[in-house]
Protein backbone atom coordinates (compact mmCIF):
# COMPACT_ATOMS: atom_id res chain seq x y z
CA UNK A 1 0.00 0.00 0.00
CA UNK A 2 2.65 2.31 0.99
CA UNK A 3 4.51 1.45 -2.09
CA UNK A 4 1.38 2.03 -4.50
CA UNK A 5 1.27 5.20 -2.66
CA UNK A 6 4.71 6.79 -2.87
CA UNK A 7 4.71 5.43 -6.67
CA UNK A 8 1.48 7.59 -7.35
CA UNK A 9 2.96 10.38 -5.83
CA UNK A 10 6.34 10.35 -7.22
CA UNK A 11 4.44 10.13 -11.02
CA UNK A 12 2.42 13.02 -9.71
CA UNK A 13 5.02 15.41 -9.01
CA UNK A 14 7.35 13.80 -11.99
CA UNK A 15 4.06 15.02 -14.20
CA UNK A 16 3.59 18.15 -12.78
CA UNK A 17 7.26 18.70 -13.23
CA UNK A 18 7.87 17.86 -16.93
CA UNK A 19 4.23 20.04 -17.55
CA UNK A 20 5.86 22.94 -16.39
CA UNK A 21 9.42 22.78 -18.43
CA UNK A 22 7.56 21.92 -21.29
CA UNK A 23 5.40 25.27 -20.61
CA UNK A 24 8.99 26.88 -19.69
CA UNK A 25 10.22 25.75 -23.35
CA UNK A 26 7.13 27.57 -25.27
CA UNK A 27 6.67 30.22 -23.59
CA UNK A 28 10.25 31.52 -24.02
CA UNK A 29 10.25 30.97 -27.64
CA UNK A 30 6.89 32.74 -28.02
CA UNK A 31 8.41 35.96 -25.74
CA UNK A 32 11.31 36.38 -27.47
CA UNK A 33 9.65 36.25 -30.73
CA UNK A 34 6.63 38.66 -29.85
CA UNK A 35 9.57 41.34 -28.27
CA UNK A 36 11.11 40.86 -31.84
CA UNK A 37 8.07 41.73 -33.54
CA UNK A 38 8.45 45.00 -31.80
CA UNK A 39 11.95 45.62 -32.52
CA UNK A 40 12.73 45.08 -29.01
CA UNK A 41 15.97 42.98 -30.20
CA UNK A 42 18.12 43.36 -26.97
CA UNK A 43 15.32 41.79 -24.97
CA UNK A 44 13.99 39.22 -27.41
CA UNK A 45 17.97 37.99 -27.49
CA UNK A 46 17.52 36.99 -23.91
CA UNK A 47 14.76 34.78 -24.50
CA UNK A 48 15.93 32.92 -27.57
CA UNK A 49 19.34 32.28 -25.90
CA UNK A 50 17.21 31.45 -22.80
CA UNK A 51 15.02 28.77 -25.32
CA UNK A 52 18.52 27.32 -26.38
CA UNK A 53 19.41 26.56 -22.67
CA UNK A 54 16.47 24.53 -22.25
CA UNK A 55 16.04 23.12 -25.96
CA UNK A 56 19.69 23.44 -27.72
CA UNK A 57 17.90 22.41 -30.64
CA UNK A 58 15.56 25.31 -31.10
CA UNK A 59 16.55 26.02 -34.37
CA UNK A 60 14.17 28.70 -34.52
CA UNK A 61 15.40 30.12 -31.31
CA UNK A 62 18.69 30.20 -33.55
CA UNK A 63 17.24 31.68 -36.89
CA UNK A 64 15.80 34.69 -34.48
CA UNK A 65 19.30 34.91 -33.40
CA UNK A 66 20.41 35.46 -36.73
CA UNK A 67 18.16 37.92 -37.44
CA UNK A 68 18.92 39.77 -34.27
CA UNK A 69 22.83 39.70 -34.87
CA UNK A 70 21.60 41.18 -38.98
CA UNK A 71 20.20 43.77 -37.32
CA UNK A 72 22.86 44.48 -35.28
CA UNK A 73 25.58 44.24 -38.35
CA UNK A 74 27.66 41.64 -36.73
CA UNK A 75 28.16 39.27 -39.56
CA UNK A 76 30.20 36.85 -37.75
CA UNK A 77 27.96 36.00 -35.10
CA UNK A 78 24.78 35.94 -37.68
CA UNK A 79 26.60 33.67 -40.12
CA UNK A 80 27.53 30.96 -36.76
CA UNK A 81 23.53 31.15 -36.07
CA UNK A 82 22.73 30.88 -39.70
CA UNK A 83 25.12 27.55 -39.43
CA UNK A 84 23.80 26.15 -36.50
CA UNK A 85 20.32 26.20 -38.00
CA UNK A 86 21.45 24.64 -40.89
CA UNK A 87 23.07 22.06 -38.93
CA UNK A 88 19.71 21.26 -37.00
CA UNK A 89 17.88 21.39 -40.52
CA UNK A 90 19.51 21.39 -43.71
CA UNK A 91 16.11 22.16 -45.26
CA UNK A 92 15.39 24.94 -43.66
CA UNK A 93 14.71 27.84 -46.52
CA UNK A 94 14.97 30.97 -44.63
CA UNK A 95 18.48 30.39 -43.37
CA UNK A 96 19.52 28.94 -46.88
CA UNK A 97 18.13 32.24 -48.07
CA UNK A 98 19.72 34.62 -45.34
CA UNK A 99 22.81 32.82 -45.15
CA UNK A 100 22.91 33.54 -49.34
CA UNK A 101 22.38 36.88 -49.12
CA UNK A 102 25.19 37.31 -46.31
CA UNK A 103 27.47 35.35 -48.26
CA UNK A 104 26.82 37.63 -51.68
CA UNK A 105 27.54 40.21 -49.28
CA UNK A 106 30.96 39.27 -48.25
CA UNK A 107 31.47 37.93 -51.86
CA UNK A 108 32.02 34.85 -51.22
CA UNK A 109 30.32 33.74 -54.82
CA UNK A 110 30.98 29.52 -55.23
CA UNK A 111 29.58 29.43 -51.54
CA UNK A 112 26.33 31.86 -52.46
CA UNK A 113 26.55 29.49 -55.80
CA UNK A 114 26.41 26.50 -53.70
CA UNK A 115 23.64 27.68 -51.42
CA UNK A 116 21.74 28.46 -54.18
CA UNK A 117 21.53 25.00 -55.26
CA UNK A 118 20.51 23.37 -52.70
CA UNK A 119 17.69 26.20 -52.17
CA UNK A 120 16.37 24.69 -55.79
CA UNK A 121 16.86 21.48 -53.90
CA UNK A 122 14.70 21.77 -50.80
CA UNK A 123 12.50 25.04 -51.89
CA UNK A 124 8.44 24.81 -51.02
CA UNK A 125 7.73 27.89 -50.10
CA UNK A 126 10.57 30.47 -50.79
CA UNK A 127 11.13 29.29 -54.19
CA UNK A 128 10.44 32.78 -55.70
CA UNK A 129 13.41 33.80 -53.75
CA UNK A 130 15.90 31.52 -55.51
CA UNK A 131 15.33 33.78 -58.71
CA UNK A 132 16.32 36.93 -56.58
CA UNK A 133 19.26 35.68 -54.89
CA UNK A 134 20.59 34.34 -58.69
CA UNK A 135 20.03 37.97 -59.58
CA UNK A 136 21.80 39.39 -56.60
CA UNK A 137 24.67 37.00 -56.95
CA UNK A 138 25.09 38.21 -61.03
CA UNK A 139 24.79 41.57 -59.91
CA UNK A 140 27.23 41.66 -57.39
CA UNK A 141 30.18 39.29 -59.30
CA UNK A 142 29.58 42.19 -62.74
CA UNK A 143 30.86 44.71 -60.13
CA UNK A 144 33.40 43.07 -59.15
């Protein structure tokens, strides 16, 4: 009886417990991105890394990140992000696309070239993007 007892009450508390990180996980994400909305980047940064400590495989916690550090014109720190995203999802269009545009940017062409590719790989929704970027990427290697 005891037993029965102390093994309802453990799975109580072990419920209760996993509820509430779970809650902990969302609710982080959804802060940081609704401060972002508002431009509030210095704030929403300390939610999304906050979201990484308890899920280190928020990649959208990441891509936010990335946006924030774009914003913010440190290139270095956006393109890591941009990476890590990549890492968690190599089909993830937005940071093929950002991480394009960054790399046109710093003219580094066979990488943008390579990017490109597998955007017309893994495209479903951002497809009408690819065209852009190979327009951007022309552009920018004429100047050159």
């Amino acid at each position: 009886m005891k037993k029965n007892l102390l093994i309802t009450l453990l799975s109580f508390f072990l419920l209760i417990f996993n509820y509430n990180f779970l809650y902990a996980k969302n609710s982080y994400f959804k802060e940081g991105k609704k401060l972002f909305d508002n431009k509030k980047y210095k704030d929403s940064k300390f939610y999304f890394e906050k979201d990484i400590v308890f899920n280190p495989k928020s990649e959208n916690s990441y891509l936010y990140l990335a946006k924030i550090f774009k914003e913010e014109k440190k290139e270095n720190l956006e393109e890591n992000n941009l990476n890590t995203v990549l890492l968690l999802n190599p089909k993830n269009e937005e940071a093929i696309y950002l991480l394009t545009l960054l790399n046109i940017k710093q003219s580094n062409f066979s990488k943008a070239k390579s990017l490109i590719t597998t955007m017309s790989l893994v495209c479903k929704k951002m497809c009408s993007k690819k065209i852009e970027l190979k327009k951007k990427l022309d552009s920018s290697q004429t100047s050159k």
